[in-house]
N, C-alpha and C. Protein backbone atom coordinates (compact mmCIF):
# COMPACT_ATOMS: atom_id res chain seq x y z
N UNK A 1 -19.38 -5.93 1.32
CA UNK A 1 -19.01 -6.14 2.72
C UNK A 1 -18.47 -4.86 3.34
N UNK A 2 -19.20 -4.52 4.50
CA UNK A 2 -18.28 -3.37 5.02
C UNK A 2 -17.13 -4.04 5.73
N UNK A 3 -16.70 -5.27 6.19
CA UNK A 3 -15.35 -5.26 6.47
C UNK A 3 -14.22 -5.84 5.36
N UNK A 4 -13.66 -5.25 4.97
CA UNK A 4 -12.62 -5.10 4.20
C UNK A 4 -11.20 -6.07 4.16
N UNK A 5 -10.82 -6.72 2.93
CA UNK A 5 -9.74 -7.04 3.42
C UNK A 5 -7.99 -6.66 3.89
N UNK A 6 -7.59 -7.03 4.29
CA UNK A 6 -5.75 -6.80 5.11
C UNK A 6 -5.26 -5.26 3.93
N UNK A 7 -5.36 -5.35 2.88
CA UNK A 7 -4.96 -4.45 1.88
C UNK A 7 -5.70 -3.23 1.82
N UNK A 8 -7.38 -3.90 1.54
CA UNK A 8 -7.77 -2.11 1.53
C UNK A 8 -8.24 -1.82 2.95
N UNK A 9 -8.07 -2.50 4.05
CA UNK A 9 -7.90 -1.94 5.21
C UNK A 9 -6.61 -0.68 5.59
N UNK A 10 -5.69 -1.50 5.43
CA UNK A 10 -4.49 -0.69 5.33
C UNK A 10 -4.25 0.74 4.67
N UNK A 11 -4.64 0.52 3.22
CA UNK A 11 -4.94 1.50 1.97
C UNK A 11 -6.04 2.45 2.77
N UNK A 12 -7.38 2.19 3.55
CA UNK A 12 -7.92 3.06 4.10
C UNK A 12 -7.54 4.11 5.67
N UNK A 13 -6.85 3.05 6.21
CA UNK A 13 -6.20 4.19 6.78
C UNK A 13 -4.67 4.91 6.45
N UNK A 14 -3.97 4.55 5.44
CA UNK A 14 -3.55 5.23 4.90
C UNK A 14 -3.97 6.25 4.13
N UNK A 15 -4.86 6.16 4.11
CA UNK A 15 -5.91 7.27 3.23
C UNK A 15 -6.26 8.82 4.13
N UNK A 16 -6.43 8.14 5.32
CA UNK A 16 -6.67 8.83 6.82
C UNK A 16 -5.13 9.96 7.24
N UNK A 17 -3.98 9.12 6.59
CA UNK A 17 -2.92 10.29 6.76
C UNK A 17 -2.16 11.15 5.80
N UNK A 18 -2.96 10.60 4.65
CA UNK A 18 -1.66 10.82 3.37
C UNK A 18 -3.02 12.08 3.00
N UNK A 19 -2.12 13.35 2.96
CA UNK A 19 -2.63 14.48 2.06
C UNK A 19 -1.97 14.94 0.71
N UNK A 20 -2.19 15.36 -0.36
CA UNK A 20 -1.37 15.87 -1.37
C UNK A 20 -0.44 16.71 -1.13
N UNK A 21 0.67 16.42 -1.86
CA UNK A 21 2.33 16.93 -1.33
C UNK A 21 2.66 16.36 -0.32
N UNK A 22 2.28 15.15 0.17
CA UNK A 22 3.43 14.53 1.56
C UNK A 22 4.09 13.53 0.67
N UNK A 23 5.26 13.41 1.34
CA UNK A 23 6.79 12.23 0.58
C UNK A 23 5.71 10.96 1.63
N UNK A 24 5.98 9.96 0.90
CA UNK A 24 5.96 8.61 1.38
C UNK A 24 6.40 7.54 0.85
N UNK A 25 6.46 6.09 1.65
CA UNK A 25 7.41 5.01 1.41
C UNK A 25 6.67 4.01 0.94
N UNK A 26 6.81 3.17 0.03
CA UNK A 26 6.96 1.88 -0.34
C UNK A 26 7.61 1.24 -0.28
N UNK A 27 7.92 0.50 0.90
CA UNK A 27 8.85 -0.40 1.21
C UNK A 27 9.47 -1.82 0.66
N UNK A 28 8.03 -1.94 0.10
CA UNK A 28 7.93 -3.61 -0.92
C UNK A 28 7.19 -3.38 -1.85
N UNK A 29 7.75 -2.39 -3.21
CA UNK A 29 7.01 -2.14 -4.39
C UNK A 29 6.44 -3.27 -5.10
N UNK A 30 6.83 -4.60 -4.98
CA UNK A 30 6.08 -5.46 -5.70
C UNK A 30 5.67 -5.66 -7.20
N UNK A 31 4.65 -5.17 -7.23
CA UNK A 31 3.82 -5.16 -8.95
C UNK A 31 3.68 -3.63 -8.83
N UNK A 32 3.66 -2.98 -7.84
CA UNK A 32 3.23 -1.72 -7.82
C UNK A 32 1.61 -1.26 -7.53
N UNK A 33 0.98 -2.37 -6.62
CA UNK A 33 -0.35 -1.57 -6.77
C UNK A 33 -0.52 -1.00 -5.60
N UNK A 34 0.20 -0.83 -4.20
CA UNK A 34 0.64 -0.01 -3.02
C UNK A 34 0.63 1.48 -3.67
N UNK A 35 1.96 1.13 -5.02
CA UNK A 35 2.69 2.29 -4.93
C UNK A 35 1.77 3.04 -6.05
N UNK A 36 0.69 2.54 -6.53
CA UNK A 36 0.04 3.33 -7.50
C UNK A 36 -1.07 3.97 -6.34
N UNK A 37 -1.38 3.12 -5.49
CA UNK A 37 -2.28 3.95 -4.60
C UNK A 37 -1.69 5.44 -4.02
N UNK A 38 -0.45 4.88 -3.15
CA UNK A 38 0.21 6.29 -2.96
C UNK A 38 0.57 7.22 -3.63
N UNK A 39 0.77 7.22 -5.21
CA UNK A 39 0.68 7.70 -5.85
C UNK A 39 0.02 8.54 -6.13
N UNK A 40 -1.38 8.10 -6.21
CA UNK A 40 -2.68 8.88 -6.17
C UNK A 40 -2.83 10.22 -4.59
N UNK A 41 -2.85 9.22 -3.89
CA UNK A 41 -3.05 9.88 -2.93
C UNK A 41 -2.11 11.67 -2.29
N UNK A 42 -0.52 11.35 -3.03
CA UNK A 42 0.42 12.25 -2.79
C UNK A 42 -0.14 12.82 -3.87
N UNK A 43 -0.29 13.29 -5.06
CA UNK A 43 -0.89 13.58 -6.13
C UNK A 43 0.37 14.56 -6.96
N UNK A 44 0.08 15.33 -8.00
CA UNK A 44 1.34 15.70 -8.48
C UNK A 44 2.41 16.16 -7.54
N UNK A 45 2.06 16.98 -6.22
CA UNK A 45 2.81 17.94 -5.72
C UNK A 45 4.30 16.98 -4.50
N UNK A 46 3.27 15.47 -4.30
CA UNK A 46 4.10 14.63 -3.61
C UNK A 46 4.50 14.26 -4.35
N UNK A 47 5.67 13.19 -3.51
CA UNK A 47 6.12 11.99 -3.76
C UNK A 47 6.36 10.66 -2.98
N UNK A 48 6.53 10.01 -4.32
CA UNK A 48 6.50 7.98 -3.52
C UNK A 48 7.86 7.95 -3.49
N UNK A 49 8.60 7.21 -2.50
CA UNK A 49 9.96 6.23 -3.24
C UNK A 49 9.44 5.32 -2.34
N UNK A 50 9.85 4.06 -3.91
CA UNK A 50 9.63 2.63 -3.83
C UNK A 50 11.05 2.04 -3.44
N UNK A 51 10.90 0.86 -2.96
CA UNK A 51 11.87 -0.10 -2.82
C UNK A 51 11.33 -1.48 -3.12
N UNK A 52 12.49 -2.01 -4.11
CA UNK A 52 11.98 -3.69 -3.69
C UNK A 52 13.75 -4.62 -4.73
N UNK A 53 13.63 -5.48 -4.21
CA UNK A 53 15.13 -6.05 -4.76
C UNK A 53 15.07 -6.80 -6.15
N UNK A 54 13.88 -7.04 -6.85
CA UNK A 54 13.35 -7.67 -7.96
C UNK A 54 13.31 -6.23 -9.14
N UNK A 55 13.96 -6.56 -9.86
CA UNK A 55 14.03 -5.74 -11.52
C UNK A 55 12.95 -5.44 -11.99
N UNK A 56 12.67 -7.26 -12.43
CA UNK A 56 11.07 -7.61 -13.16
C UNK A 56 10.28 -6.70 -12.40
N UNK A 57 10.11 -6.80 -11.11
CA UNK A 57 8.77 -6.65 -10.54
C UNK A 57 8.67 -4.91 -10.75
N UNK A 58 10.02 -3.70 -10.73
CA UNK A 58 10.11 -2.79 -10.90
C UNK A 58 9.78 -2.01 -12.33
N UNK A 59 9.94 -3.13 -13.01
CA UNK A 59 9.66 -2.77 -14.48
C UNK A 59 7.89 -1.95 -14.29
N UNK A 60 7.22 -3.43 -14.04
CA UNK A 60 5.85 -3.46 -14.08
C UNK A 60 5.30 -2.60 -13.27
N UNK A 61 5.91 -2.46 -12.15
CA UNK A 61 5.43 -1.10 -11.49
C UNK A 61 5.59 0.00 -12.44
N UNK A 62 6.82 0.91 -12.97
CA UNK A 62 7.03 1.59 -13.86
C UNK A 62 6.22 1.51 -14.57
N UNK A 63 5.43 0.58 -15.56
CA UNK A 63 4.73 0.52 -16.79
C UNK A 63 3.14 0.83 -16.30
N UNK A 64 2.99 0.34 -14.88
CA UNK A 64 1.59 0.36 -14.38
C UNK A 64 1.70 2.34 -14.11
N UNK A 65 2.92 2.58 -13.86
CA UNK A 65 2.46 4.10 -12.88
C UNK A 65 2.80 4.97 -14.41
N UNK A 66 3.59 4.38 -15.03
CA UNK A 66 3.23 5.01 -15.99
C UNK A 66 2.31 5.37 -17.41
N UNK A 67 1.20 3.96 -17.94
CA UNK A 67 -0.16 3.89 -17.83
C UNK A 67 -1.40 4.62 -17.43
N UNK A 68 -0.73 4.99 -16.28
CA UNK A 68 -2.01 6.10 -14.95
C UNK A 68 -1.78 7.45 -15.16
N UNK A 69 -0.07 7.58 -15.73
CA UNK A 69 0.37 9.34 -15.44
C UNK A 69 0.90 9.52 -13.88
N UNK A 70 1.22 8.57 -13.53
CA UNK A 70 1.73 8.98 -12.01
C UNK A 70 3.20 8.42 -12.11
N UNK A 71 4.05 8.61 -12.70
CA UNK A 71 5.34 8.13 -12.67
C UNK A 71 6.41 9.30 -12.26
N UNK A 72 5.47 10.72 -12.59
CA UNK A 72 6.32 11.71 -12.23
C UNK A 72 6.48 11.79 -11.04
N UNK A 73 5.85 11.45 -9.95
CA UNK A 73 5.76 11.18 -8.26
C UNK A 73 6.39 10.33 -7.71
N UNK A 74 7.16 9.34 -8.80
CA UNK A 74 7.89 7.69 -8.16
C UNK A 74 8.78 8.11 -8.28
N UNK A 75 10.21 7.78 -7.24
CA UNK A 75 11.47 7.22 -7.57
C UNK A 75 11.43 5.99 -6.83
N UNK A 76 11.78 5.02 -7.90
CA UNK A 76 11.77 3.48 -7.47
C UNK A 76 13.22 3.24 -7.67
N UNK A 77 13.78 1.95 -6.48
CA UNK A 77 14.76 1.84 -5.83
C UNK A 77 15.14 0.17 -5.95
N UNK A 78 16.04 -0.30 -7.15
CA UNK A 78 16.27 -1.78 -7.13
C UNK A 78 16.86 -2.27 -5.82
N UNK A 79 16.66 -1.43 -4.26
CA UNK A 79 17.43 -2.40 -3.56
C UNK A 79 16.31 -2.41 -2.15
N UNK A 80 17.10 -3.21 -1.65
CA UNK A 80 16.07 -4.05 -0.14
C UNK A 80 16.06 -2.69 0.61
N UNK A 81 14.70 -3.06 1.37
CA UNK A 81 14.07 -1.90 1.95
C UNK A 81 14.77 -0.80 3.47
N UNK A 82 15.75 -2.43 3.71
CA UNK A 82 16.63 -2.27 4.69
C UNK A 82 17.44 -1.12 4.35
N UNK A 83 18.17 -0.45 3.02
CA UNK A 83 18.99 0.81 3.19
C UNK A 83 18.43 1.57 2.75
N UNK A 84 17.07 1.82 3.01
CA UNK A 84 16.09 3.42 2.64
C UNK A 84 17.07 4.33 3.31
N UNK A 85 17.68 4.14 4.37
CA UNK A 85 18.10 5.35 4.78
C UNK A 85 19.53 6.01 3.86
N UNK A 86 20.31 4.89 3.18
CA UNK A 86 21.14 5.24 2.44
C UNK A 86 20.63 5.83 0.94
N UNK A 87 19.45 5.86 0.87
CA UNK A 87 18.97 6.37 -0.45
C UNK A 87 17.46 7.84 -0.25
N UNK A 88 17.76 8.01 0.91
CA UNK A 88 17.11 9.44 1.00
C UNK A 88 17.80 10.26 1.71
N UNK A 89 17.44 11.66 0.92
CA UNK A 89 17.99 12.72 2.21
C UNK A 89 17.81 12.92 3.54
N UNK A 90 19.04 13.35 3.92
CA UNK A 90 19.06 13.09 5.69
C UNK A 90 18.16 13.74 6.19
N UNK A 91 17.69 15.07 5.31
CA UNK A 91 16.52 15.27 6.08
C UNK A 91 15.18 15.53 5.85
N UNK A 92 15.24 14.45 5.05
CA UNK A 92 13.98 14.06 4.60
C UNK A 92 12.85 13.93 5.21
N UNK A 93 11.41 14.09 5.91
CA UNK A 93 10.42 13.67 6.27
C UNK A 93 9.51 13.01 6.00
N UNK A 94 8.83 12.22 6.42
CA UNK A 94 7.53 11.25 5.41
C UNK A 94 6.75 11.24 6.21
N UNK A 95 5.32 11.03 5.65
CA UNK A 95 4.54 11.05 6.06
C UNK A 95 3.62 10.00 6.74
N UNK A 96 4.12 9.00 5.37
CA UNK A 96 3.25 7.48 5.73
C UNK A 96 4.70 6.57 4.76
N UNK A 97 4.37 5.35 5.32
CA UNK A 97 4.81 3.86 4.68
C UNK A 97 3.96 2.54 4.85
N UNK A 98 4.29 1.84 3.91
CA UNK A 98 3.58 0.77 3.92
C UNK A 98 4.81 -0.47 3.13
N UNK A 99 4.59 -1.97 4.23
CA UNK A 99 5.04 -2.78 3.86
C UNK A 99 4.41 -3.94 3.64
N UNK A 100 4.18 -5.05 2.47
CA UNK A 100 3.53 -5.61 2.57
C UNK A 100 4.87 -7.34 2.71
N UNK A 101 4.22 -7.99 3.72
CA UNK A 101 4.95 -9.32 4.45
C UNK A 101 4.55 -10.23 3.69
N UNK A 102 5.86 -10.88 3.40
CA UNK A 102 5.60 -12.24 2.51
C UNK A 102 6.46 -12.92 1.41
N UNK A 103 5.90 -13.63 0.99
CA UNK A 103 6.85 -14.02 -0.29
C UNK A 103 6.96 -12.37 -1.77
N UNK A 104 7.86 -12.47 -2.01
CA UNK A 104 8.09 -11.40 -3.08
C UNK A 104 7.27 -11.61 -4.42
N UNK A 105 7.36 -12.69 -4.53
CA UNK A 105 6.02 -12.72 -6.26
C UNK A 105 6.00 -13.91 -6.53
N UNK A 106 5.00 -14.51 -7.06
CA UNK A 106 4.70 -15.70 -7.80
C UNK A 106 5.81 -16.67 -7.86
N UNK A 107 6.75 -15.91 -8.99
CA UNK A 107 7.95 -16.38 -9.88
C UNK A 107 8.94 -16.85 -8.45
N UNK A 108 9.01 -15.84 -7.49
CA UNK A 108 9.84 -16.26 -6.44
C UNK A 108 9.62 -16.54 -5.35
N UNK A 109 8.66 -17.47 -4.94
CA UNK A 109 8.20 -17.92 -3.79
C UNK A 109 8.95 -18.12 -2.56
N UNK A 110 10.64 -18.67 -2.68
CA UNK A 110 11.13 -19.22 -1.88
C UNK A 110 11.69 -17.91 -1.37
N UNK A 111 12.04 -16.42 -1.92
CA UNK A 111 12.07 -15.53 -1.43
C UNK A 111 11.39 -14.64 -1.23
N UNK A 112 11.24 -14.21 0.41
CA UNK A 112 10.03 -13.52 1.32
C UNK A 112 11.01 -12.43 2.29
N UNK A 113 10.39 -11.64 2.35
CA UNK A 113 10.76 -10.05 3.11
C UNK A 113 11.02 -11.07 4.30
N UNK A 114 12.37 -10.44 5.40
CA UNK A 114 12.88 -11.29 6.62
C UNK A 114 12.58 -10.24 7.71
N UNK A 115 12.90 -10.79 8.70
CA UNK A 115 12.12 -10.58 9.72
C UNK A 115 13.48 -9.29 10.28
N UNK A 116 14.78 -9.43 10.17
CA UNK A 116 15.65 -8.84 10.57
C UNK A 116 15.96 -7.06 9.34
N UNK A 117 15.59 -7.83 8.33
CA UNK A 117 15.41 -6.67 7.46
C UNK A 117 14.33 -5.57 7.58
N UNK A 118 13.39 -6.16 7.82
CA UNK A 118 11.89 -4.85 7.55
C UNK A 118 12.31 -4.34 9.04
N UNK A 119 12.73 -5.17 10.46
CA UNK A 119 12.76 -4.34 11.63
C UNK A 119 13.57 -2.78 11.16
N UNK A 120 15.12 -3.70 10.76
CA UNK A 120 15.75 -2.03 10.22
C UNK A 120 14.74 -1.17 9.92
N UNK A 121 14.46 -1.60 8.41
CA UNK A 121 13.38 -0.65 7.77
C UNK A 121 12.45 -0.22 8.22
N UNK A 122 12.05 -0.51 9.09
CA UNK A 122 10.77 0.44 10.26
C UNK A 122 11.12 1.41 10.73
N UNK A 123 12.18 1.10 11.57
CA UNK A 123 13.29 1.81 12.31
C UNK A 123 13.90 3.20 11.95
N UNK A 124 14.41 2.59 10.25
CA UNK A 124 14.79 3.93 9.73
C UNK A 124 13.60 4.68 9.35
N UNK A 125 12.29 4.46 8.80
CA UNK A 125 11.68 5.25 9.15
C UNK A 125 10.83 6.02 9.69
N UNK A 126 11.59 5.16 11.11
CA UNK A 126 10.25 6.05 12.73
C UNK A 126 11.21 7.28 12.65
N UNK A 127 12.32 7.51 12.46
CA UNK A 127 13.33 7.77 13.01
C UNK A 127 13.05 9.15 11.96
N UNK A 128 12.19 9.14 10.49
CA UNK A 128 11.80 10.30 10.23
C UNK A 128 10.39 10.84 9.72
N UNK A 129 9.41 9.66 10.70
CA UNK A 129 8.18 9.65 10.35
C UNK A 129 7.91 11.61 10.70
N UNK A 130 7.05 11.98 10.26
CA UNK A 130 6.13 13.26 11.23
C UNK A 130 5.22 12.96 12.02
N UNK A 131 5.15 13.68 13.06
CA UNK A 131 3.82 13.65 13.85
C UNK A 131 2.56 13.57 13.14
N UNK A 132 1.95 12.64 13.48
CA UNK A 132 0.38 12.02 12.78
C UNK A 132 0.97 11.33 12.05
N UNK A 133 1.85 10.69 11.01
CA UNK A 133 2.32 9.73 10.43
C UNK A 133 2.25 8.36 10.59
N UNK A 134 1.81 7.52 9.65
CA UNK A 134 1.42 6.18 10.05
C UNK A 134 2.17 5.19 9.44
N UNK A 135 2.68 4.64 10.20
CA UNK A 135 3.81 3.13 8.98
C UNK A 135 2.42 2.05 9.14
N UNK A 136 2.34 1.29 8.09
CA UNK A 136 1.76 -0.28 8.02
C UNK A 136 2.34 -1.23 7.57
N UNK A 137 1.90 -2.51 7.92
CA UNK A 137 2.64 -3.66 7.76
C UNK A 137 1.20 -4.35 7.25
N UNK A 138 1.21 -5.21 5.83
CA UNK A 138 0.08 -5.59 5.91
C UNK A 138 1.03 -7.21 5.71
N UNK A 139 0.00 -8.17 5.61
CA UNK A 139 0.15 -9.33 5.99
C UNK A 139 -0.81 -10.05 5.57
N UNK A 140 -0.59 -10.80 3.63
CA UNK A 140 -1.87 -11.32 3.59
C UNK A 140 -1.66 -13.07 3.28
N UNK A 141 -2.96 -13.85 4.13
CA UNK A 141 -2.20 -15.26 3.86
C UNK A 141 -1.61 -15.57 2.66
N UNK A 142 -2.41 -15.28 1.53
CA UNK A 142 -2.38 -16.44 -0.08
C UNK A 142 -0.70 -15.57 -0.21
N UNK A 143 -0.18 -14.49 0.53
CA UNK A 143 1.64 -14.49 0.10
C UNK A 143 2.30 -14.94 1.19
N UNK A 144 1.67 -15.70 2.20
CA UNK A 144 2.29 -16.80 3.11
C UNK A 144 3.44 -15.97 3.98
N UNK A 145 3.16 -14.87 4.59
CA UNK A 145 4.12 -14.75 5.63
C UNK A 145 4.46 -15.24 6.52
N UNK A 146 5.55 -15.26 6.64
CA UNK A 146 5.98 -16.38 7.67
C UNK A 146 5.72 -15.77 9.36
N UNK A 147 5.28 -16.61 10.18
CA UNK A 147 4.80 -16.65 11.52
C UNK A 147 5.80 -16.42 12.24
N UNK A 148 6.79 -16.46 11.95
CA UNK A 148 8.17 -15.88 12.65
C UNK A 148 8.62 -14.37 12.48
N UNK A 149 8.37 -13.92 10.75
CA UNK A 149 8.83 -12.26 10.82
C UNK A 149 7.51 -11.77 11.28
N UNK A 150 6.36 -12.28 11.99
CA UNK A 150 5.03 -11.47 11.89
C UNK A 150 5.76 -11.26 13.63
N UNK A 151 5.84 -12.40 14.12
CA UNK A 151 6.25 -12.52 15.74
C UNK A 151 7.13 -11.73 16.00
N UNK A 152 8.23 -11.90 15.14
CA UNK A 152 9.63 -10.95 15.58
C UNK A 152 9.04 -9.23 15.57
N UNK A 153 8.20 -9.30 14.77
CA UNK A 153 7.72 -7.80 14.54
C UNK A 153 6.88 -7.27 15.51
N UNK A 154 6.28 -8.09 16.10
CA UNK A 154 5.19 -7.66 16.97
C UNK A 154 6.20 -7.66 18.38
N UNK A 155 6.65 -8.56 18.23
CA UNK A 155 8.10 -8.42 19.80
C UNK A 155 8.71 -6.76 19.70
N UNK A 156 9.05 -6.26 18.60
CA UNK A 156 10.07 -5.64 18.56
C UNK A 156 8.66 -4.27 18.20
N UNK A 157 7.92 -4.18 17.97
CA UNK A 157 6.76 -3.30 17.85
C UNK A 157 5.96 -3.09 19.51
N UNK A 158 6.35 -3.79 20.31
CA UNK A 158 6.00 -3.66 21.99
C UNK A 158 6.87 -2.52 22.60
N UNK A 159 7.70 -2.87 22.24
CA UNK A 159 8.78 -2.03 22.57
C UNK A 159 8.74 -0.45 22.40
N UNK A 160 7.84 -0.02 21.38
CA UNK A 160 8.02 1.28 21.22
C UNK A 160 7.59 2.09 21.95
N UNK A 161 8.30 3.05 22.79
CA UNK A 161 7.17 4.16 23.39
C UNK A 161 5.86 4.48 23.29
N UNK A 162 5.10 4.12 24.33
CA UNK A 162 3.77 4.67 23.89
C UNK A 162 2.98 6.01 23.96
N UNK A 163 4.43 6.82 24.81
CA UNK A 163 4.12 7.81 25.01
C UNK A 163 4.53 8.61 23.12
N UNK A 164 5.07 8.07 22.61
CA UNK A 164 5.66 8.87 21.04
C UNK A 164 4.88 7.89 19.64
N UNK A 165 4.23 6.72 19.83
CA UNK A 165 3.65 5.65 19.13
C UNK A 165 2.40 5.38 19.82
N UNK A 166 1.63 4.87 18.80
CA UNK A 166 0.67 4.14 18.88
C UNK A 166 0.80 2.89 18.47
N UNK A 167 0.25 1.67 18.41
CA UNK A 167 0.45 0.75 18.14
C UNK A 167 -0.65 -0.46 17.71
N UNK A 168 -1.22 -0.67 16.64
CA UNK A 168 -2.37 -1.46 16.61
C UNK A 168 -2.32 -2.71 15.95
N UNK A 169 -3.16 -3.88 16.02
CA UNK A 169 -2.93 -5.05 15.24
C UNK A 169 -4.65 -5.52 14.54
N UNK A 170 -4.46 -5.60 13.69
CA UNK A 170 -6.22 -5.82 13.13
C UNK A 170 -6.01 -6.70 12.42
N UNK A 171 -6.62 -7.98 12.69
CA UNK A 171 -7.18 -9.44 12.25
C UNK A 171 -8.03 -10.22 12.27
N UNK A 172 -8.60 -11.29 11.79
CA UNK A 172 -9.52 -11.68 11.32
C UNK A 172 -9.74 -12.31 12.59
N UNK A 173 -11.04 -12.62 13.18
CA UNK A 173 -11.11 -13.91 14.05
C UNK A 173 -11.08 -15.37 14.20
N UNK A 174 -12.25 -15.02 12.86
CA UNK A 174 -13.14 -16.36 12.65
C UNK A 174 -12.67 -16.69 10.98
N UNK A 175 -11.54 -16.28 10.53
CA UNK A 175 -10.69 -16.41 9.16
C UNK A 175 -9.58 -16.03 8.96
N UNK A 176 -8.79 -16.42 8.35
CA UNK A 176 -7.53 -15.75 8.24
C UNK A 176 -7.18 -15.07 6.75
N UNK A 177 -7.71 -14.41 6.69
CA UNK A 177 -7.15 -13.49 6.00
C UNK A 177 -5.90 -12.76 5.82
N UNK A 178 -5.42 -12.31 6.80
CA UNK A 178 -4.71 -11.66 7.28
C UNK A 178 -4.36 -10.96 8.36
N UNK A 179 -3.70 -9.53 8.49
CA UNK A 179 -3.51 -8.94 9.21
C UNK A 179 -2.87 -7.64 9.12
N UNK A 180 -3.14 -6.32 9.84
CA UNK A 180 -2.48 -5.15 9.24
C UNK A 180 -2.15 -4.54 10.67
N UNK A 181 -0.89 -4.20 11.09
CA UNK A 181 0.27 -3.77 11.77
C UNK A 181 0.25 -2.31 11.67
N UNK A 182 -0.32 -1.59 12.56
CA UNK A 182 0.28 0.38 12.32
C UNK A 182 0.72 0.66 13.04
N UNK A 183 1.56 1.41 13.16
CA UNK A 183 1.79 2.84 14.05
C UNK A 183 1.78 4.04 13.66
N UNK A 184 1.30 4.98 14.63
CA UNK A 184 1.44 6.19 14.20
C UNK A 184 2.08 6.66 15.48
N UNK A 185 2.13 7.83 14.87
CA UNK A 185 3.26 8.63 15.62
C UNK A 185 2.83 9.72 15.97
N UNK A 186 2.80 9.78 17.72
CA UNK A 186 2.04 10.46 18.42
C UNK A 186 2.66 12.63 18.12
């Protein structure tokens, strides 16, 4: 199929900004297969830092990036994505981020990324994206994001300058698949 789903949509235009040696974010490391992509993509000379509030799920990332040889590029972060800014340097730059919306894993269904948290976490890092830099939000049904942090996000994603942002939404018509959320930064 040339159209793609919510993930490697996302993953492809992330592909579009991430060159070797740029810092970038993982906002919701998960299992780690975001952060093995970025991984790749920053290649030895970059780096990833991950975030996610699950141990387990950090382990397996670790074991997956380290499996590949890309672990020297991670620093992964046991806490919510909301205090990235308390865990990087102030003057840090990035290039790209990616968050993926939803329940956190299998094992923990009843807990899902909130709608008041990832806004922070956007926030803090428009605040040190670079020019051409792209944040994503992907959004896929079978991890059931809730229709409220997708809304609150898109409310609070209107808002941004369009003279300093771009702003796009790409979804399915005739399926739901999903959905993938960017900005870049003019």
């Amino acid at each position: 199929m040339i159209l793609t789903d919510p993930v490697q949509f996302a993953h492809q235009l992330l592909a579009k900004a991430i060159r070797p040696g740029d810092i970038v974010i993982d906002a919701t490391v998960g299992y780690g297969h975001d952060t093995h992509f970025l991984a790749e993509k920053v290649a030895d000379f970059g780096h990833v830092y991950g975030f996610d509030l699950q141990e387990s799920a950090l382990d397996i990332c670790t074991d997956r990036l380290t499996k590949a040889n890309l672990h020297q590029q991670v620093t992964l972060y046991n806490q919510g994505h909301e205090r990235i800014i308390t865990a990087l340097a102030p003057d840090l730059k990035v290039q790209a981020a990616i968050f993926s919306l939803g329940i956190l894993s299998a094992e923990t269904a009843t807990q899902t990324t909130l709608p008041n948290t990832t806004i922070s976490a956007y926030h803090q890092i428009l605040s040190r994206l670079n020019r051409g830099g792209l944040l994503v939000f992907v959004s896929e049904t079978q991890f059931n994001p809730s229709d409220e942090e997708i809304n609150y996000l898109v409310a609070d994603l209107t808002h941004l300058n369009p003279d300093h942002y771009q702003v796009s939404r790409y979804q399915g018509i005739n399926h739901s698949s999903g959905q993938v959320l960017a900005i870049e930064k003019k």
